[in-house]
C-alpha atoms as a PDB file:
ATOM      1  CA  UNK A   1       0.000   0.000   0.000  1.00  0.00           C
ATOM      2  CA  UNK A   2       1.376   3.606  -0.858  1.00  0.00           C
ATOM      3  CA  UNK A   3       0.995   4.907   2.448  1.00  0.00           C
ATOM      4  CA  UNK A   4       2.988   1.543   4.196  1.00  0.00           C
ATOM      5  CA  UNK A   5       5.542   2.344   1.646  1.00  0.00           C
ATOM      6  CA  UNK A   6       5.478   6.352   2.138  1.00  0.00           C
ATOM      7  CA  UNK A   7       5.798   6.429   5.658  1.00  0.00           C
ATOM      8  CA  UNK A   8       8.745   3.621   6.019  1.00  0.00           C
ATOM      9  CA  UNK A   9      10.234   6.520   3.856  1.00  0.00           C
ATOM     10  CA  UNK A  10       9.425   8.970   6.297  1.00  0.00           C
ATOM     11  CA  UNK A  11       6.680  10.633   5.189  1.00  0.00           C
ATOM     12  CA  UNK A  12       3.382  11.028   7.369  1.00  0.00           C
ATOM     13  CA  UNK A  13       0.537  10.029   5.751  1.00  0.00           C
ATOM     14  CA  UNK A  14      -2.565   8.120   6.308  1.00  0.00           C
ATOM     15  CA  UNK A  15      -4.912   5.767   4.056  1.00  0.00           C
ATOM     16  CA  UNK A  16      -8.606   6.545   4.444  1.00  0.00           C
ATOM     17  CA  UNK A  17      -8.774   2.816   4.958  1.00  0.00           C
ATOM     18  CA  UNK A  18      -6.444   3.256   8.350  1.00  0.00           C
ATOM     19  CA  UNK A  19      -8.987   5.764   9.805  1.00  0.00           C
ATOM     20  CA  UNK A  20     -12.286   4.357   9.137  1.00  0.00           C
ATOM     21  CA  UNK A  21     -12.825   6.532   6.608  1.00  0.00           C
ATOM     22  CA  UNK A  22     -13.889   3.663   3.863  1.00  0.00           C
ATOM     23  CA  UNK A  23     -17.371   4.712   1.716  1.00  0.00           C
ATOM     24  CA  UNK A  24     -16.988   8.318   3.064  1.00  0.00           C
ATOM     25  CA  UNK A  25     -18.315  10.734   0.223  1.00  0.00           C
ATOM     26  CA  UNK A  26     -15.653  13.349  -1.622  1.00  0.00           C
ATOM     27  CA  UNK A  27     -16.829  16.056   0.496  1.00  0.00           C
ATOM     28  CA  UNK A  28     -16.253  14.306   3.651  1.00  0.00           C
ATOM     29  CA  UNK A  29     -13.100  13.059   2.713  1.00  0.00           C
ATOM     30  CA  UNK A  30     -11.915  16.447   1.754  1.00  0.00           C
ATOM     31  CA  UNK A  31     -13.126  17.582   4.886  1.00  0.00           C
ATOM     32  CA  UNK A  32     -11.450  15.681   7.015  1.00  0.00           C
ATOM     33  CA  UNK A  33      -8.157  16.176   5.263  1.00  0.00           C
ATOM     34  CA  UNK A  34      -9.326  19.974   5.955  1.00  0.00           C
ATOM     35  CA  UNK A  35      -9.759  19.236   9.601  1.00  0.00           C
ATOM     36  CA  UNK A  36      -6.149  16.949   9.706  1.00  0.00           C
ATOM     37  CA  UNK A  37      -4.467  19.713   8.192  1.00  0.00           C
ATOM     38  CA  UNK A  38      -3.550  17.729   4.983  1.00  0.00           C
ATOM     39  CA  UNK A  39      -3.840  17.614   1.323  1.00  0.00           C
ATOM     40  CA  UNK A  40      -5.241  14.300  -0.140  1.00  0.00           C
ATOM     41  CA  UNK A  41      -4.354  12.314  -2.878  1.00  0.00           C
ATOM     42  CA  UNK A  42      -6.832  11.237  -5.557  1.00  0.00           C
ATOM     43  CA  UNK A  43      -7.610   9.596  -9.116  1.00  0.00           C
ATOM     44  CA  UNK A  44     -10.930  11.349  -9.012  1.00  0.00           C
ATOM     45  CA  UNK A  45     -10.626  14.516 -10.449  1.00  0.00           C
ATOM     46  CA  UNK A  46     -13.789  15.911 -12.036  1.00  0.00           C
ATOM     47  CA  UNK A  47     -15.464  15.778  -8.337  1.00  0.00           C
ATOM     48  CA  UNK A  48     -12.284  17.063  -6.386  1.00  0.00           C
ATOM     49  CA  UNK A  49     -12.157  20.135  -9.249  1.00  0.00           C
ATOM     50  CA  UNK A  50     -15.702  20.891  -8.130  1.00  0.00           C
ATOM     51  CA  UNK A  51     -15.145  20.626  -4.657  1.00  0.00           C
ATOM     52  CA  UNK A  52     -12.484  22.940  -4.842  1.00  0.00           C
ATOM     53  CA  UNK A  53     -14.768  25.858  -6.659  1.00  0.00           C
ATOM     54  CA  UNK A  54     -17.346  25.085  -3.764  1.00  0.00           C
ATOM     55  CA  UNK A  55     -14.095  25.122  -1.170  1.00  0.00           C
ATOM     56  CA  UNK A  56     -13.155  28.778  -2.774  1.00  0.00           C
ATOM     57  CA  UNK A  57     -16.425  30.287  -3.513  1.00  0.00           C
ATOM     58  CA  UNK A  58     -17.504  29.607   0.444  1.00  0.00           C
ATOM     59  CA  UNK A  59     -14.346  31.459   0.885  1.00  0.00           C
ATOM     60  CA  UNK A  60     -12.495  28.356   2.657  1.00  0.00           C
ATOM     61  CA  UNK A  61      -9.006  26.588   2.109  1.00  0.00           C
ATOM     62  CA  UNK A  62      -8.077  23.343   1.875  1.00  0.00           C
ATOM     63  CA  UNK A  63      -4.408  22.454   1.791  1.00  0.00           C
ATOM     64  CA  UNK A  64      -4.058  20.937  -1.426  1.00  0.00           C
ATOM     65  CA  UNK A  65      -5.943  18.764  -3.852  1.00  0.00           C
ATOM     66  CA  UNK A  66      -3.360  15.982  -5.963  1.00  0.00           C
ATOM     67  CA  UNK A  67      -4.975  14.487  -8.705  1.00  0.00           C
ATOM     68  CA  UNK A  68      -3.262  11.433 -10.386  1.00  0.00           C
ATOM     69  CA  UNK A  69      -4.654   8.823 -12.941  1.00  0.00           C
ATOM     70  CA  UNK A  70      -4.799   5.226 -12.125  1.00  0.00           C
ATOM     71  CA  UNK A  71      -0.994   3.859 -12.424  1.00  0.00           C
ATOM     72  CA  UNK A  72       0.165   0.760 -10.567  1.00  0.00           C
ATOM     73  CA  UNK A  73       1.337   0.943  -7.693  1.00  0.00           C
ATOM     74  CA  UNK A  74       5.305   1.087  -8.158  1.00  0.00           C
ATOM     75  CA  UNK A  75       4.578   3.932 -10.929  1.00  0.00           C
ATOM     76  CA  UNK A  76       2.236   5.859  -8.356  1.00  0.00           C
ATOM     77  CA  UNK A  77       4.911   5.738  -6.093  1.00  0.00           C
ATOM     78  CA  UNK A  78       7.648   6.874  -7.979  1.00  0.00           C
ATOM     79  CA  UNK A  79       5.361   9.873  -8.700  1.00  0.00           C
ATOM     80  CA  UNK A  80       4.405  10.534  -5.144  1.00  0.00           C
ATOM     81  CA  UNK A  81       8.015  10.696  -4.556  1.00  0.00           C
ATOM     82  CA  UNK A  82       9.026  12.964  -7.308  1.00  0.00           C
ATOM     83  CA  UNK A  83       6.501  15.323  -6.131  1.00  0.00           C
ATOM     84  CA  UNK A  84       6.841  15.481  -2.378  1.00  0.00           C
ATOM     85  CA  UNK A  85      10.826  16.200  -3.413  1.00  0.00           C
ATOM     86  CA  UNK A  86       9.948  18.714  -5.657  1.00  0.00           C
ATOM     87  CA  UNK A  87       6.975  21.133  -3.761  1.00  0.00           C
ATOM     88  CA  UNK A  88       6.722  22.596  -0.382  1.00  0.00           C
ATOM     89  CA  UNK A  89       3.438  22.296   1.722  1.00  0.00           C
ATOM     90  CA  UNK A  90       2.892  26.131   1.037  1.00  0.00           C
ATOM     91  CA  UNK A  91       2.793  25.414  -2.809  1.00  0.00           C
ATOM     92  CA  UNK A  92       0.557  22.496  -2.593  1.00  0.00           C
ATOM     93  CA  UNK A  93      -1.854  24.586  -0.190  1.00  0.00           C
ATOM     94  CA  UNK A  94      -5.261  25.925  -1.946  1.00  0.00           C
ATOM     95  CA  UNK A  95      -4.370  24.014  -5.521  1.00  0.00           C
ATOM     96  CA  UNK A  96      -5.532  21.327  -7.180  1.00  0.00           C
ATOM     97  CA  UNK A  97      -2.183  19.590  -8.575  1.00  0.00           C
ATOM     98  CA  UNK A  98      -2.052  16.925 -11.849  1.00  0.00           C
ATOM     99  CA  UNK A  99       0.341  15.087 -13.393  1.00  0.00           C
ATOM    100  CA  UNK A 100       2.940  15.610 -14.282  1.00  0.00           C
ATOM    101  CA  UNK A 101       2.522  17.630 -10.847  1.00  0.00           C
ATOM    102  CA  UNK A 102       1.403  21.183 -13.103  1.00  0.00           C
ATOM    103  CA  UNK A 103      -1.104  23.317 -11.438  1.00  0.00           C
ATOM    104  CA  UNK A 104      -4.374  22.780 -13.082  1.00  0.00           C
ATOM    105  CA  UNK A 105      -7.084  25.220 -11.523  1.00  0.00           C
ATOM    106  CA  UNK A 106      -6.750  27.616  -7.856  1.00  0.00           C
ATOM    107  CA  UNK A 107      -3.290  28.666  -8.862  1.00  0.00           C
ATOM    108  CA  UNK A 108      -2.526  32.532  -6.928  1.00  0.00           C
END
């Protein structure tokens, strides 16, 4: 599992699967990464770009939105890790983020 992998790395992430947060809708999820203090990693993108007009246009932050397509796992990861190495928390904050890790929508 990804985060297994990323935190014997070092990195501190959770799985929704490791807080009970299984069959949770979009917004929840998001708002519990909100409430965490963490950005959240997704494949689903059309939902989390909509959540993130909603986020802004209720005048609220979130702390970052990554989008990334369905890869296996070992590809996923090697992405993950490019991109943690590559952005600080602040530039992840309030953006929805694609592959290859470009801004996509929220950039100030």
């Amino acid at each position: 599992m990804l985060g297994e992998v990323l935190r014997q790395r070092g990195y501190d992430v959770i799985h929704v699967l490791e807080v009970d947060r299984g069959g949770k809708n979009d917004p929840e999820q998001l708002d519990y990464a909100v409430s965490q203090g963490r950005a959240i990693l997704t494949h689903n993108i059309r939902d989390y770009l909509a959540l993130d007009r909603a986020y802004r246009a209720a005048g609220k932050d979130h702390y970052g939105i990554i989008v990334s397509d369905q890869v296996p796992l070992r590809e996923l990861l090697r992405r993950t890790l490019r991109f943690v190495n590559q952005r600080s928390a602040d530039e992840i904050r309030r953006n929805v983020i694609t592959d290859p890790c470009v801004p996509i929508a929220g950039c100030d």
